[in-house]
C-alpha atoms as a PDB file:
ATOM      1  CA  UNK A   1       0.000   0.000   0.000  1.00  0.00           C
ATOM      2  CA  UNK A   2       1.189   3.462  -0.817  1.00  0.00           C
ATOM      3  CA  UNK A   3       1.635   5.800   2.198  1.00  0.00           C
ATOM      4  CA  UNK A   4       0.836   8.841   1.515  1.00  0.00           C
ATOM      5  CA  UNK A   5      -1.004  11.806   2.365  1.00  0.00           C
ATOM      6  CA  UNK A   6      -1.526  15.545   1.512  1.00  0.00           C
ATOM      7  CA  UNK A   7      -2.943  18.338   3.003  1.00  0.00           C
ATOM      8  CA  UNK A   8      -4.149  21.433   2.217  1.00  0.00           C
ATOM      9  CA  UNK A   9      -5.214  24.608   4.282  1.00  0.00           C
ATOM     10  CA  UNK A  10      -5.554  22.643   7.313  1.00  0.00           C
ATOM     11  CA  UNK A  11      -7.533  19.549   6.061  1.00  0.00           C
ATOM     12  CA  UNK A  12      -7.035  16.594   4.671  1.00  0.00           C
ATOM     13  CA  UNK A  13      -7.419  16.566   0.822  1.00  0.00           C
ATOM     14  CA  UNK A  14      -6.105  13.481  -0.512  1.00  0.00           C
ATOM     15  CA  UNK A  15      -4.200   9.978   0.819  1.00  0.00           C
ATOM     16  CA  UNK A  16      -3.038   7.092  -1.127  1.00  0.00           C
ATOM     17  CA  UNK A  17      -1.477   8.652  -4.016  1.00  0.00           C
ATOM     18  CA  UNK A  18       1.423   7.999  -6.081  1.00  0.00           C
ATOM     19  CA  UNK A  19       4.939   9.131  -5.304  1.00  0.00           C
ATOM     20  CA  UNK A  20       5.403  10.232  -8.695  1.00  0.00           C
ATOM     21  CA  UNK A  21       2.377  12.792  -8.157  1.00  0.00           C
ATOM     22  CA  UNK A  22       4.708  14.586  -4.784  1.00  0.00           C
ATOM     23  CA  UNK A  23       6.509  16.978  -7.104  1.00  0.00           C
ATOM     24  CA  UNK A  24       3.574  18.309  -8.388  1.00  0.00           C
ATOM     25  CA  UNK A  25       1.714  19.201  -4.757  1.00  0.00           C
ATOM     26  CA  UNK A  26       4.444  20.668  -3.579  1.00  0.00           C
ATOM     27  CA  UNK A  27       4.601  23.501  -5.921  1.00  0.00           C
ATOM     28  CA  UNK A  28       1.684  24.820  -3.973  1.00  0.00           C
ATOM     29  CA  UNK A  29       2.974  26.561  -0.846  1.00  0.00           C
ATOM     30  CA  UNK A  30      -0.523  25.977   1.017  1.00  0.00           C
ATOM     31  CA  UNK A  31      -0.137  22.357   0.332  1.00  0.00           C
ATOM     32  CA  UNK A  32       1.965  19.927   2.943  1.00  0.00           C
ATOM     33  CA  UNK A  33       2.887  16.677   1.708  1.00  0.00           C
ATOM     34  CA  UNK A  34       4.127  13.558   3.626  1.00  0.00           C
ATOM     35  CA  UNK A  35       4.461   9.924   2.346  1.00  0.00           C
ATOM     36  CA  UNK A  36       6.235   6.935   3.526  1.00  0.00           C
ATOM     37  CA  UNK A  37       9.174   4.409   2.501  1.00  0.00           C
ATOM     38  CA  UNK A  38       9.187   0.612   3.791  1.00  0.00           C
ATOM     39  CA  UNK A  39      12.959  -0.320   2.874  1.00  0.00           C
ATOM     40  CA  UNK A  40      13.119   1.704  -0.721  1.00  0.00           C
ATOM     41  CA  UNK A  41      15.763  -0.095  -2.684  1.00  0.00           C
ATOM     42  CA  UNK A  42      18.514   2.576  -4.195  1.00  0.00           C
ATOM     43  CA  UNK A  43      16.427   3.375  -7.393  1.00  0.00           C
ATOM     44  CA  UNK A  44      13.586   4.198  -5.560  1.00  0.00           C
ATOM     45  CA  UNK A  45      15.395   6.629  -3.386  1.00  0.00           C
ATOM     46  CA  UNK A  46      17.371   8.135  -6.153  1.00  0.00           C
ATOM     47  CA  UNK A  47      14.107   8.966  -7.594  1.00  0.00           C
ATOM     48  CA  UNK A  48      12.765  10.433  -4.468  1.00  0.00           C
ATOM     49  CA  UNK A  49      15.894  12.518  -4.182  1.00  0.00           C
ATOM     50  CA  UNK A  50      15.553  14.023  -7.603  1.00  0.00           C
ATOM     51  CA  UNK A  51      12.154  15.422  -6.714  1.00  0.00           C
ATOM     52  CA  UNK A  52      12.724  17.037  -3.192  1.00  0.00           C
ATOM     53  CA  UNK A  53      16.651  17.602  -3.514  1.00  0.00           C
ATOM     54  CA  UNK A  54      17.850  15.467  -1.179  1.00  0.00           C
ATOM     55  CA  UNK A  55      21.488  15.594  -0.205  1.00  0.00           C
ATOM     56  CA  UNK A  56      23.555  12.594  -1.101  1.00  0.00           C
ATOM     57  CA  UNK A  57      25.007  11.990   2.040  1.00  0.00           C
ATOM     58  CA  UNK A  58      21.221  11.741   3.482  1.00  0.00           C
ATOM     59  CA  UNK A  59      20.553   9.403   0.741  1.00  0.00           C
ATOM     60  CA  UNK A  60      23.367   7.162   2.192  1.00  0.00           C
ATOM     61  CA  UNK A  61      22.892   7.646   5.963  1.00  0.00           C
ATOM     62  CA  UNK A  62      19.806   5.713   4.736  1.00  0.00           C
ATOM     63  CA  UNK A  63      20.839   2.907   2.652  1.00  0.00           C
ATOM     64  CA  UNK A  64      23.839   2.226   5.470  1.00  0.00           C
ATOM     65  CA  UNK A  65      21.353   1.403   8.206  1.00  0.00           C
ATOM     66  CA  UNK A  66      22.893   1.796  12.159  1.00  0.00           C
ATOM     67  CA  UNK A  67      23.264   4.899  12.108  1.00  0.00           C
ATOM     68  CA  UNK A  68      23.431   6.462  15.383  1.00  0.00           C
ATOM     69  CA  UNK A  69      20.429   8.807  16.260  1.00  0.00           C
ATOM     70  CA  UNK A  70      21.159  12.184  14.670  1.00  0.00           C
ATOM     71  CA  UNK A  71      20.330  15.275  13.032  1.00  0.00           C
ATOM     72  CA  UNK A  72      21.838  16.478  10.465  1.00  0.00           C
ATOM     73  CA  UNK A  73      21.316  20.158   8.531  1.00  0.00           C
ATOM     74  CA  UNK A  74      21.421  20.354   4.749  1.00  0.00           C
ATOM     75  CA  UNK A  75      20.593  23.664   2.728  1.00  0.00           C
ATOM     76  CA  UNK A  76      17.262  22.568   1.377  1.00  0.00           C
ATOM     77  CA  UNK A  77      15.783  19.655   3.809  1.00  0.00           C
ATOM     78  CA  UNK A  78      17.007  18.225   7.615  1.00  0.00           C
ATOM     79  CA  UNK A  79      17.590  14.374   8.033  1.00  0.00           C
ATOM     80  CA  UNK A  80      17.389  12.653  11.124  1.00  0.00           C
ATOM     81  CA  UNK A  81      17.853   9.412  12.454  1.00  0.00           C
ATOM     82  CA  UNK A  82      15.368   7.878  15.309  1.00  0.00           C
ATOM     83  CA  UNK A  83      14.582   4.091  16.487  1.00  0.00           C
ATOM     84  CA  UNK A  84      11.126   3.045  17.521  1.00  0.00           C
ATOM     85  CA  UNK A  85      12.237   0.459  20.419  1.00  0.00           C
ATOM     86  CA  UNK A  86      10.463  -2.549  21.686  1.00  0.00           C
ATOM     87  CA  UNK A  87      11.381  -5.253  23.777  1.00  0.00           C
ATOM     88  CA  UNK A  88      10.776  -8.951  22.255  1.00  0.00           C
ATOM     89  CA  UNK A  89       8.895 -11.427  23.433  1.00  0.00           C
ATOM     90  CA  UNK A  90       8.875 -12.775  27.140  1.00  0.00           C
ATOM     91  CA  UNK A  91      10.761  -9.046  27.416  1.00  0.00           C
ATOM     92  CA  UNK A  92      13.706 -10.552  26.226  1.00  0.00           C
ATOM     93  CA  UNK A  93      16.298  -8.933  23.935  1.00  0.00           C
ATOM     94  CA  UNK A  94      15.604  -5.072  22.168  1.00  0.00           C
ATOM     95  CA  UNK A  95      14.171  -4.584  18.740  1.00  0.00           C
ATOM     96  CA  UNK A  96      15.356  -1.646  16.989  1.00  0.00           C
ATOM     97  CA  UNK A  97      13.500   0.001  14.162  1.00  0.00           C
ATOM     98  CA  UNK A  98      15.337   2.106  12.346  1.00  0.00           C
ATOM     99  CA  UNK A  99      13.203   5.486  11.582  1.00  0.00           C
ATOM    100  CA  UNK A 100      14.989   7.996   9.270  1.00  0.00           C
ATOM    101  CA  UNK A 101      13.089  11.261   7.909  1.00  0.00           C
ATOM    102  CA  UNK A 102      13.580  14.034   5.607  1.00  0.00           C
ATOM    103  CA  UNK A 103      12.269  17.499   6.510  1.00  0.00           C
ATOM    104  CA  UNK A 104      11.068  20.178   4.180  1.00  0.00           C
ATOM    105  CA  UNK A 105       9.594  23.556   4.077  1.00  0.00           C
ATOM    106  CA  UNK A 106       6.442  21.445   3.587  1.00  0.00           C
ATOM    107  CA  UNK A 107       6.712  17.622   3.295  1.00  0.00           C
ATOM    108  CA  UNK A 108       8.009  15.289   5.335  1.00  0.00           C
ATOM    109  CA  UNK A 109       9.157  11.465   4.394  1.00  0.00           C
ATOM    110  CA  UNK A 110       9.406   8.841   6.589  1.00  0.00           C
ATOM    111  CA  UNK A 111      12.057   5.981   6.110  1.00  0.00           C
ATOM    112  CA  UNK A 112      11.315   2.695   7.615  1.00  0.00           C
ATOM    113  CA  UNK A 113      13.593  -0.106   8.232  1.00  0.00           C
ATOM    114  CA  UNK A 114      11.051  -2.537   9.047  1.00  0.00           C
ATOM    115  CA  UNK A 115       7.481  -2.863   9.176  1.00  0.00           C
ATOM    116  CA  UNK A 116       7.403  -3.257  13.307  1.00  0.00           C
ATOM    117  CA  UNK A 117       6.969   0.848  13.442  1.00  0.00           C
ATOM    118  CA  UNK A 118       3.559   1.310  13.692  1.00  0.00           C
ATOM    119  CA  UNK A 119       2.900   4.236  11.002  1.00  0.00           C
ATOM    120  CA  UNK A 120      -0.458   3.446  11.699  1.00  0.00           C
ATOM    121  CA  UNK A 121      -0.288   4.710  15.208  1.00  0.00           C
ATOM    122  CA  UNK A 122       1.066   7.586  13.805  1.00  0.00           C
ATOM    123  CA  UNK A 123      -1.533   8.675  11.217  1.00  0.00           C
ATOM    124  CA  UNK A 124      -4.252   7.798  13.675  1.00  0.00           C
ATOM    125  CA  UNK A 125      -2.727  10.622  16.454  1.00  0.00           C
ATOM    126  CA  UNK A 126      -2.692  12.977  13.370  1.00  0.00           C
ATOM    127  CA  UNK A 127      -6.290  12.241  12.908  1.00  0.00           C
ATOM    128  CA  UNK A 128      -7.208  12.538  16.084  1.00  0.00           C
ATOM    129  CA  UNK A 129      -6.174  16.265  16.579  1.00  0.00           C
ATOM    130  CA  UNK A 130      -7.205  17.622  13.230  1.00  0.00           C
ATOM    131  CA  UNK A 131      -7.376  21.161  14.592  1.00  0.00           C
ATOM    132  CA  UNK A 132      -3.322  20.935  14.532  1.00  0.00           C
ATOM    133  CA  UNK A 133      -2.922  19.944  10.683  1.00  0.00           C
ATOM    134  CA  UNK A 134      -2.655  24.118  10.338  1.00  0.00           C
ATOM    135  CA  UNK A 135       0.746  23.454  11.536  1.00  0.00           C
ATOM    136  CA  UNK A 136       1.764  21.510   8.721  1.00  0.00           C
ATOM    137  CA  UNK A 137       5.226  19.913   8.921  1.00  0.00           C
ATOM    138  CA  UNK A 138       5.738  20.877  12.613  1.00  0.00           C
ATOM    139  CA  UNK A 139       2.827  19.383  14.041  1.00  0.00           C
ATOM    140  CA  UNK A 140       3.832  15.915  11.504  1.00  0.00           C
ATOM    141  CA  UNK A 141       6.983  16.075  12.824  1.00  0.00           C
ATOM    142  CA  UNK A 142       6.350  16.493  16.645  1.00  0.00           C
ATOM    143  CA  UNK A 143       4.171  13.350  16.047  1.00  0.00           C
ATOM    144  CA  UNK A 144       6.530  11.286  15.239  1.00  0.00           C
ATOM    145  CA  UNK A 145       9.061  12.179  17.831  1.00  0.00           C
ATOM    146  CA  UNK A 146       6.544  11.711  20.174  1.00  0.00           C
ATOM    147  CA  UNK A 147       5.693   8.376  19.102  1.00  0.00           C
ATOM    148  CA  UNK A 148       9.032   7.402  19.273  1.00  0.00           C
ATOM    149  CA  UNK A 149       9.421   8.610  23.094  1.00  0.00           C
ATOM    150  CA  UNK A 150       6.521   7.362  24.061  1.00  0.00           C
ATOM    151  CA  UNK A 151       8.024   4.068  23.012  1.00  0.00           C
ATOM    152  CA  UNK A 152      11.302   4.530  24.717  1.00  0.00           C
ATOM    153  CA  UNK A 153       9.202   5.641  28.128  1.00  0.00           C
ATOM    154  CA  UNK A 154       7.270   1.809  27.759  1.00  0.00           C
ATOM    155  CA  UNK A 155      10.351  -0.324  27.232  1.00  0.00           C
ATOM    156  CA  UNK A 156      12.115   2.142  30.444  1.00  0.00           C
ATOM    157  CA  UNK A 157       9.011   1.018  32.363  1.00  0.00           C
ATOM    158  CA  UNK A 158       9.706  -2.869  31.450  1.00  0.00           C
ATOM    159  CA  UNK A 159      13.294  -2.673  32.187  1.00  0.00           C
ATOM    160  CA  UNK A 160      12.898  -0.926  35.525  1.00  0.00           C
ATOM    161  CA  UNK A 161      10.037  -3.909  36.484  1.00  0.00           C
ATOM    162  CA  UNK A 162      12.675  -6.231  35.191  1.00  0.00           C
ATOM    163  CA  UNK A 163      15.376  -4.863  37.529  1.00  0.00           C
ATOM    164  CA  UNK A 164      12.728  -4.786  40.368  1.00  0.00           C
ATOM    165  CA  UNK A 165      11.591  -8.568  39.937  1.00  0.00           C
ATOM    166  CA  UNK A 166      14.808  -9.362  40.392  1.00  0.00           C
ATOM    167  CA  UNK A 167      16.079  -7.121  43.491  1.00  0.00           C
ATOM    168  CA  UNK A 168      13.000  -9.237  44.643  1.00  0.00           C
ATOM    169  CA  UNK A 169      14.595 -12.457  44.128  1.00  0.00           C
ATOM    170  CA  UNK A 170      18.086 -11.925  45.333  1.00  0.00           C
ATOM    171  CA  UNK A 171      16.697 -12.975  48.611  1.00  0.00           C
ATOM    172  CA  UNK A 172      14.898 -15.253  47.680  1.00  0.00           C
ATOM    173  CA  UNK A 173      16.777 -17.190  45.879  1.00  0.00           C
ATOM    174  CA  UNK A 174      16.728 -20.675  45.749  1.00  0.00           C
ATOM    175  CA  UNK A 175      19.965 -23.041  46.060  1.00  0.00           C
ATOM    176  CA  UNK A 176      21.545 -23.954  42.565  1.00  0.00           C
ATOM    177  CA  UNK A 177      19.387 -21.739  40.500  1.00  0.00           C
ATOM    178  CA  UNK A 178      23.026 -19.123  40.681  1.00  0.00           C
ATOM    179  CA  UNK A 179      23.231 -19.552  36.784  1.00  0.00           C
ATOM    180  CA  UNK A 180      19.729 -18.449  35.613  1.00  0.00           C
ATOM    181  CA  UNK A 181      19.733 -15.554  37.749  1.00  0.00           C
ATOM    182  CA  UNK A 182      23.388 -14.354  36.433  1.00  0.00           C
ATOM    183  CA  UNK A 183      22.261 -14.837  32.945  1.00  0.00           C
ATOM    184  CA  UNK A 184      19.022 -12.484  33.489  1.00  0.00           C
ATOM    185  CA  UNK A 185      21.241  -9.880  34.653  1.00  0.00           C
ATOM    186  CA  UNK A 186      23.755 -10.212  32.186  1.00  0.00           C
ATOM    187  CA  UNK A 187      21.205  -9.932  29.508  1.00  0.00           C
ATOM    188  CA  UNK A 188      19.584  -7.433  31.346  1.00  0.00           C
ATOM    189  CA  UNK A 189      22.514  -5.404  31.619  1.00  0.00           C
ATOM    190  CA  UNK A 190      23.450  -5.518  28.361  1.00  0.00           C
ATOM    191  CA  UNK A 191      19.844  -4.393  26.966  1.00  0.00           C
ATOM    192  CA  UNK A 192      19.776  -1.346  29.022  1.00  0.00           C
ATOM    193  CA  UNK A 193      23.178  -0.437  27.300  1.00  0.00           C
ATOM    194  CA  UNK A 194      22.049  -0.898  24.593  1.00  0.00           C
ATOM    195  CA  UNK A 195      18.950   1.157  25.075  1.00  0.00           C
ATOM    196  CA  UNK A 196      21.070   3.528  26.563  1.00  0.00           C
ATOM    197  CA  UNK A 197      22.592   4.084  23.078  1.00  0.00           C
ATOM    198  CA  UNK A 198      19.565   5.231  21.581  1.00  0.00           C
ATOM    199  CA  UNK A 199      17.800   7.259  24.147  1.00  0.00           C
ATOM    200  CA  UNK A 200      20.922   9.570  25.056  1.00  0.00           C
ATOM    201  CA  UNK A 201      21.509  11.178  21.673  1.00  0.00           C
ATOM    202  CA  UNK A 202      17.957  12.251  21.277  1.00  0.00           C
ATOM    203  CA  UNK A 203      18.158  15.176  23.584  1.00  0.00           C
ATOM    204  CA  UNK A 204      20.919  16.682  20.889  1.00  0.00           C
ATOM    205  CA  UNK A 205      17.933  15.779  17.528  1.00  0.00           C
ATOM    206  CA  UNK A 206      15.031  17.404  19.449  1.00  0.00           C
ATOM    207  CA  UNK A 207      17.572  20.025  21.515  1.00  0.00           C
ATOM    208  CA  UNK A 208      18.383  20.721  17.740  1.00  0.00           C
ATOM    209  CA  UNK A 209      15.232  21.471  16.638  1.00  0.00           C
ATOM    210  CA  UNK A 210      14.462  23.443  18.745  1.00  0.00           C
ATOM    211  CA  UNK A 211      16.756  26.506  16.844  1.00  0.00           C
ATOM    212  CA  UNK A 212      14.968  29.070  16.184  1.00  0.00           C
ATOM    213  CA  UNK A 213      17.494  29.599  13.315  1.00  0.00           C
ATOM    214  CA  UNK A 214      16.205  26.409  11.270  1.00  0.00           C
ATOM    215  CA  UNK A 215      12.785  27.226  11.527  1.00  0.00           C
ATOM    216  CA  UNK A 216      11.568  24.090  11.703  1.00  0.00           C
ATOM    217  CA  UNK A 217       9.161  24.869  14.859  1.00  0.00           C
ATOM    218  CA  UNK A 218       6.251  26.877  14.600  1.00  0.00           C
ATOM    219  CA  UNK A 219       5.462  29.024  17.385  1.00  0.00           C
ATOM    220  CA  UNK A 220       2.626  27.050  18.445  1.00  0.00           C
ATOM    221  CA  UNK A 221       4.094  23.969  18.325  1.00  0.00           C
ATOM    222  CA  UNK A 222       7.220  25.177  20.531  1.00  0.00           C
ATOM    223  CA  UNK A 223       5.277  23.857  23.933  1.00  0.00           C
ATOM    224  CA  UNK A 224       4.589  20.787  21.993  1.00  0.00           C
ATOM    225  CA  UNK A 225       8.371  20.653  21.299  1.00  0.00           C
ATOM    226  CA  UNK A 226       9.794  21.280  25.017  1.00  0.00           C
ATOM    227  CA  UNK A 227       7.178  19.100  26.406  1.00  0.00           C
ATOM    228  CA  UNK A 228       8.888  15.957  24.160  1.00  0.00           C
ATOM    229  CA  UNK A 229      12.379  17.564  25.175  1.00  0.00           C
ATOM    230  CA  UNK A 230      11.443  16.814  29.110  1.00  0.00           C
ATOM    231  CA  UNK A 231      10.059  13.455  28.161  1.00  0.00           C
ATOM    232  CA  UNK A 232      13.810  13.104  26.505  1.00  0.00           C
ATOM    233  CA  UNK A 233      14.955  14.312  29.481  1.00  0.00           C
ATOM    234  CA  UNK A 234      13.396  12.234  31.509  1.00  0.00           C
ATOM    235  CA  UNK A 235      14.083   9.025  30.151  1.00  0.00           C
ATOM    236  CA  UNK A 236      17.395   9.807  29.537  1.00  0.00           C
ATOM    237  CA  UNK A 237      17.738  10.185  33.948  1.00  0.00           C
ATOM    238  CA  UNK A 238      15.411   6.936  33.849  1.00  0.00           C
ATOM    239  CA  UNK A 239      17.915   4.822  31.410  1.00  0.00           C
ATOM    240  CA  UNK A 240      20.966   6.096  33.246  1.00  0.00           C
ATOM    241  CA  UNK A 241      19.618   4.801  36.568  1.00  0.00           C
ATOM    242  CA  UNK A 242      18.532   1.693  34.842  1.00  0.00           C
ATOM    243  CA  UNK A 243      22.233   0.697  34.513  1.00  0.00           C
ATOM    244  CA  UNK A 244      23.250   1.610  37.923  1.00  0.00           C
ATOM    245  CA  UNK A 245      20.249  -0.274  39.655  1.00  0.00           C
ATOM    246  CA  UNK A 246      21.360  -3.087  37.311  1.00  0.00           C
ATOM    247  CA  UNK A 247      25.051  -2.739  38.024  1.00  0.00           C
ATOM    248  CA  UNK A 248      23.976  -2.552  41.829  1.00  0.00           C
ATOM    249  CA  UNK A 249      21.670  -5.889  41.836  1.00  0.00           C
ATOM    250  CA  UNK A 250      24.486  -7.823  40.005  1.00  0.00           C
ATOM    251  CA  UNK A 251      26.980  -6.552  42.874  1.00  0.00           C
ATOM    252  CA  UNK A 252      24.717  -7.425  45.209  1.00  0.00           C
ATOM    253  CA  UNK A 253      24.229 -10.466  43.757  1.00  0.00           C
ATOM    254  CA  UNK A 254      28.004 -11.441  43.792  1.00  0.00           C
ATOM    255  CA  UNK A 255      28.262 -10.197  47.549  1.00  0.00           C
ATOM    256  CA  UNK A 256      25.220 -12.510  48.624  1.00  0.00           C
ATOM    257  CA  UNK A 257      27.135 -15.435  46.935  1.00  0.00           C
ATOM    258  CA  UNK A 258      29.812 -14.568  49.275  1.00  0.00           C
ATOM    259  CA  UNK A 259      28.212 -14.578  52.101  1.00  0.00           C
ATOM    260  CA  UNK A 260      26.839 -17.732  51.335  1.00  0.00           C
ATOM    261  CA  UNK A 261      29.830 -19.467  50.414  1.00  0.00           C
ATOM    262  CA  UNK A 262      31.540 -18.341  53.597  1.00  0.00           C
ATOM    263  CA  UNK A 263      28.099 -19.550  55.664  1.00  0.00           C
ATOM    264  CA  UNK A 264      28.137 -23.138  54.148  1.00  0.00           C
ATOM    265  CA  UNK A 265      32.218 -23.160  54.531  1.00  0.00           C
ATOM    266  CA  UNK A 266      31.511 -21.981  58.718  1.00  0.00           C
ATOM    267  CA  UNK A 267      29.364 -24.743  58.898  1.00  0.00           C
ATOM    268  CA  UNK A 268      31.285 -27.370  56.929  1.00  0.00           C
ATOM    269  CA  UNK A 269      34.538 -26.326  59.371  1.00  0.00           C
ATOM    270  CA  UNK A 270      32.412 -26.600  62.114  1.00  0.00           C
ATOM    271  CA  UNK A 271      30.795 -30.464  61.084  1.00  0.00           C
ATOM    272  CA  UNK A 272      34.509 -31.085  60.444  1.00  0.00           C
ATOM    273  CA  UNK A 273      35.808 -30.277  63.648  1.00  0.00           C
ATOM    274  CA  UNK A 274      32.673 -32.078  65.407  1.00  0.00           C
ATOM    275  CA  UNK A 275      33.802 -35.437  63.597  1.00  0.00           C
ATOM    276  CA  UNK A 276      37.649 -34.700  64.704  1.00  0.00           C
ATOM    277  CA  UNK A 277      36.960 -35.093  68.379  1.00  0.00           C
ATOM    278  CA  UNK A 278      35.531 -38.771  68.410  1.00  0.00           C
ATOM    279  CA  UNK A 279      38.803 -39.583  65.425  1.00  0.00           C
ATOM    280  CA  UNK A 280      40.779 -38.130  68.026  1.00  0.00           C
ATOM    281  CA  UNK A 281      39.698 -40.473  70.951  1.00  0.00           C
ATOM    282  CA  UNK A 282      39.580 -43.188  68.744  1.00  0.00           C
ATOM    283  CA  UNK A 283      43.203 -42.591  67.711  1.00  0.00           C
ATOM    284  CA  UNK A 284      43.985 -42.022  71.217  1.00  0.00           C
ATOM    285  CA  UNK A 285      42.421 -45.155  72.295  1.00  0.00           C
ATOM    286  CA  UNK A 286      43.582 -47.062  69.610  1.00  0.00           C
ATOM    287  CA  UNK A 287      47.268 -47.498  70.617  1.00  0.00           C
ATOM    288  CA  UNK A 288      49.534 -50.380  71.142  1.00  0.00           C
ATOM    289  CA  UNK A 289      50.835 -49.274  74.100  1.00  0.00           C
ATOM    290  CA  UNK A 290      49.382 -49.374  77.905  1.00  0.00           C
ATOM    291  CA  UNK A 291      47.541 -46.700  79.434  1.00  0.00           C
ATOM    292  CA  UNK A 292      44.810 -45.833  81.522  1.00  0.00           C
ATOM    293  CA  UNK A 293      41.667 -48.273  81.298  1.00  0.00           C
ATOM    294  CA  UNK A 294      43.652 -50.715  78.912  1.00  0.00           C
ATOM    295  CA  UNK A 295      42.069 -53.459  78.055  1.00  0.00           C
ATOM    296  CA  UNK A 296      39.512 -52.695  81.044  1.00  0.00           C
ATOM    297  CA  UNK A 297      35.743 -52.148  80.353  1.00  0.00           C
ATOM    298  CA  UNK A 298      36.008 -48.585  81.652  1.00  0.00           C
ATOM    299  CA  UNK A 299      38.289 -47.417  79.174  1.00  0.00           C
ATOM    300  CA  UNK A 300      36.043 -48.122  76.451  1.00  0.00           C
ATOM    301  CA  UNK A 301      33.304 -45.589  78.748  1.00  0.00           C
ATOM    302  CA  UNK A 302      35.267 -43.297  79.309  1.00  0.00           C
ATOM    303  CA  UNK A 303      36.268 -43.177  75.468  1.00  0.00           C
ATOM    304  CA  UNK A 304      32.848 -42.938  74.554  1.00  0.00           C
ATOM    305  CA  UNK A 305      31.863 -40.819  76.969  1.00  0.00           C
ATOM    306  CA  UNK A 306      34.918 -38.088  76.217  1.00  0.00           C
ATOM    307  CA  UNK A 307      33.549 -38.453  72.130  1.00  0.00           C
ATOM    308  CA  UNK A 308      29.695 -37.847  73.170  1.00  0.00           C
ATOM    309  CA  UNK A 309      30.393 -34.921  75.858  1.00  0.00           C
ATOM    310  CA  UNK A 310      33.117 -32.888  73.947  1.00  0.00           C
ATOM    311  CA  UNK A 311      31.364 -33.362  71.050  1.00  0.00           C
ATOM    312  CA  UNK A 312      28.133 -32.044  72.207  1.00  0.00           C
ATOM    313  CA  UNK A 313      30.055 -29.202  74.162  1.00  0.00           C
ATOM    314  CA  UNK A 314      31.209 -28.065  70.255  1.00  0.00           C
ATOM    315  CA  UNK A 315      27.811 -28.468  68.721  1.00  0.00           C
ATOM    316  CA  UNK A 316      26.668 -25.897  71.571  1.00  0.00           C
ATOM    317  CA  UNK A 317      29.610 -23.584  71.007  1.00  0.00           C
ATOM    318  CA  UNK A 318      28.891 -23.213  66.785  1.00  0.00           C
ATOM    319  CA  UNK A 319      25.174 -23.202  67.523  1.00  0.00           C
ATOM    320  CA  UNK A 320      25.675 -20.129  69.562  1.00  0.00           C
ATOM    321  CA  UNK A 321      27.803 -18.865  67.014  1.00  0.00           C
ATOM    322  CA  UNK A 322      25.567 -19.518  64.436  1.00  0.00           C
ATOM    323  CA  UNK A 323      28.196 -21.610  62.362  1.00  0.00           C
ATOM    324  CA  UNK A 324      25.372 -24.662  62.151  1.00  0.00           C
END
């Protein structure tokens, strides 16, 4: 299906239209154009560039995907470079869907790397503030960033419940599961560093549009603007505490294995030296030689009873100590 739309004065005048018919809306100044590409191959784009004037190096910022997010100023257009961000399934791993655009004076394209950016849930918050169409590119524009942070604010939400589920279990933990609970955090850990990459840089593309020298921002949409710039802001504090809360659970985690190494190696010391008082007895008692109660009934009491009461007198002494 063909994405695109056009309006005029406001209102929405036409959607579904051929690419090739762009050129010829936007020779009308009222008229604000924006259409979509789903991984254009090269010929596609060159054709695209032709008609709006698209700067080369934009052209290839596109067809080299992994780009980090960015915006970059040309004469006639800006480009930037976003990621819609999910989590996969079971909250495992990050899905990144790379979002490119190209801003005019009045159109705006929309590069998709994959199909899991919902540009549905785009056009449907355009249509559901009509009133703000009379702000043409700006208000298109602050759309999509917004979409775009709202998504990083839901996967910051799953991480930090992620990191809380399993503060929760360091305590709980149960003996021999050490393995599954290191790999969580070490996938963990490396998801919100990798989130990390993407959120931080967007407080220089939306910081950047906010010049007043590029014009992009009308001044009615300039609220719109800062209010996205705080939600930048905000996730930005949320992602960086994210890693420490991550980085503190796994040293917890290592300190906790520590402490119960050194409580199962008190109470294997203390079984140990338990058993050495009736070996030591027996030893005793075991010799060749004469001594007291040898080869007399009473020497095989008072062995016995020397191995029962010094033994019990030690089980006392770690139980105190808490060693058993």
């Amino acid at each position: 299906m063909v994405r695109t739309r056009l309006y005029r004065n406001g209102a929405l005048e036409a959607e579904g239209f051929p690419y090739a018919e762009v050129s010829e809306y936007l020779k009308d100044p009222s008229a604000t154009v924006w259409f979509d590409l789903l991984s254009p191959t090269p010929e596609k784009l060159a054709v695209i560039s032709e008609e709006l004037g698209l700067h080369e190096l934009a052209i290839e910022d596109v067809l080299h995907p992994h780009q980090r997010p960015k915006l970059d100023v040309y004469d006639t257009h800006l480009f930037l470079t976003l990621y819609a961000v999910r989590l996969g399934e079971a909250g495992a791993g990050l899905h990144l869907t790379e979002l490119s655009a190209f801003v005019t004076e009045n159109a705006l394209v929309t590069v998709r790397s994959d199909d899991s950016c919902d540009i549905d849930a785009i056009t449907a918050r355009w249509d559901a503030d009509p009133r703000m169409i009379k702000h043409g590119v700006s208000f298109l524009l602050h759309t999509v960033l917004d979409y775009v942070v709202d998504g990083h604010f839901d996967v910051a939400q799953a991480l930090d419940d992620q990191v809380e589920a399993l503060e929760d279990e360091l305590f709980t933990e149960r003996p021999g599961n050490n393995r599954g609970m290191q790999r969580r955090m070490f996938d963990l850990r490396r998801t919100a560093v990798r989130f990390r990459r993407v959120v931080l840089p967007m407080q220089d593309v939306v910081r950047g549009l906010l010049r007043r020298d590029l014009g992009v921002v009308e001044a009615g949409m300039a609220p719109y603007y800062q209010d996205v710039y705080d939600h930048v802001l905000r996730v930005s504090e949320w992602t960086e505490s994210l890693r420490e809360l991550v980085g503190n659970v796994y040293e917890t985690h290592l300190n906790l294995q520590g402490y119960r190494m050194n409580d199962i190696m008190k109470r294997v010391t203390s079984w140990a030296a338990i058993i050495a008082v009736p070996t030591l007895i027996t030893g005793f008692y075991g010799q060749n030689i004469p001594f007291p109660g040898f080869s007399r009934e009473e020497g095989f009491w008072t062995s016995s009873l020397l191995i029962v009461v010094v033994s019990w007198v030690l089980y006392v002494i770690f139980r105190k100590k808490d060693w058993i």
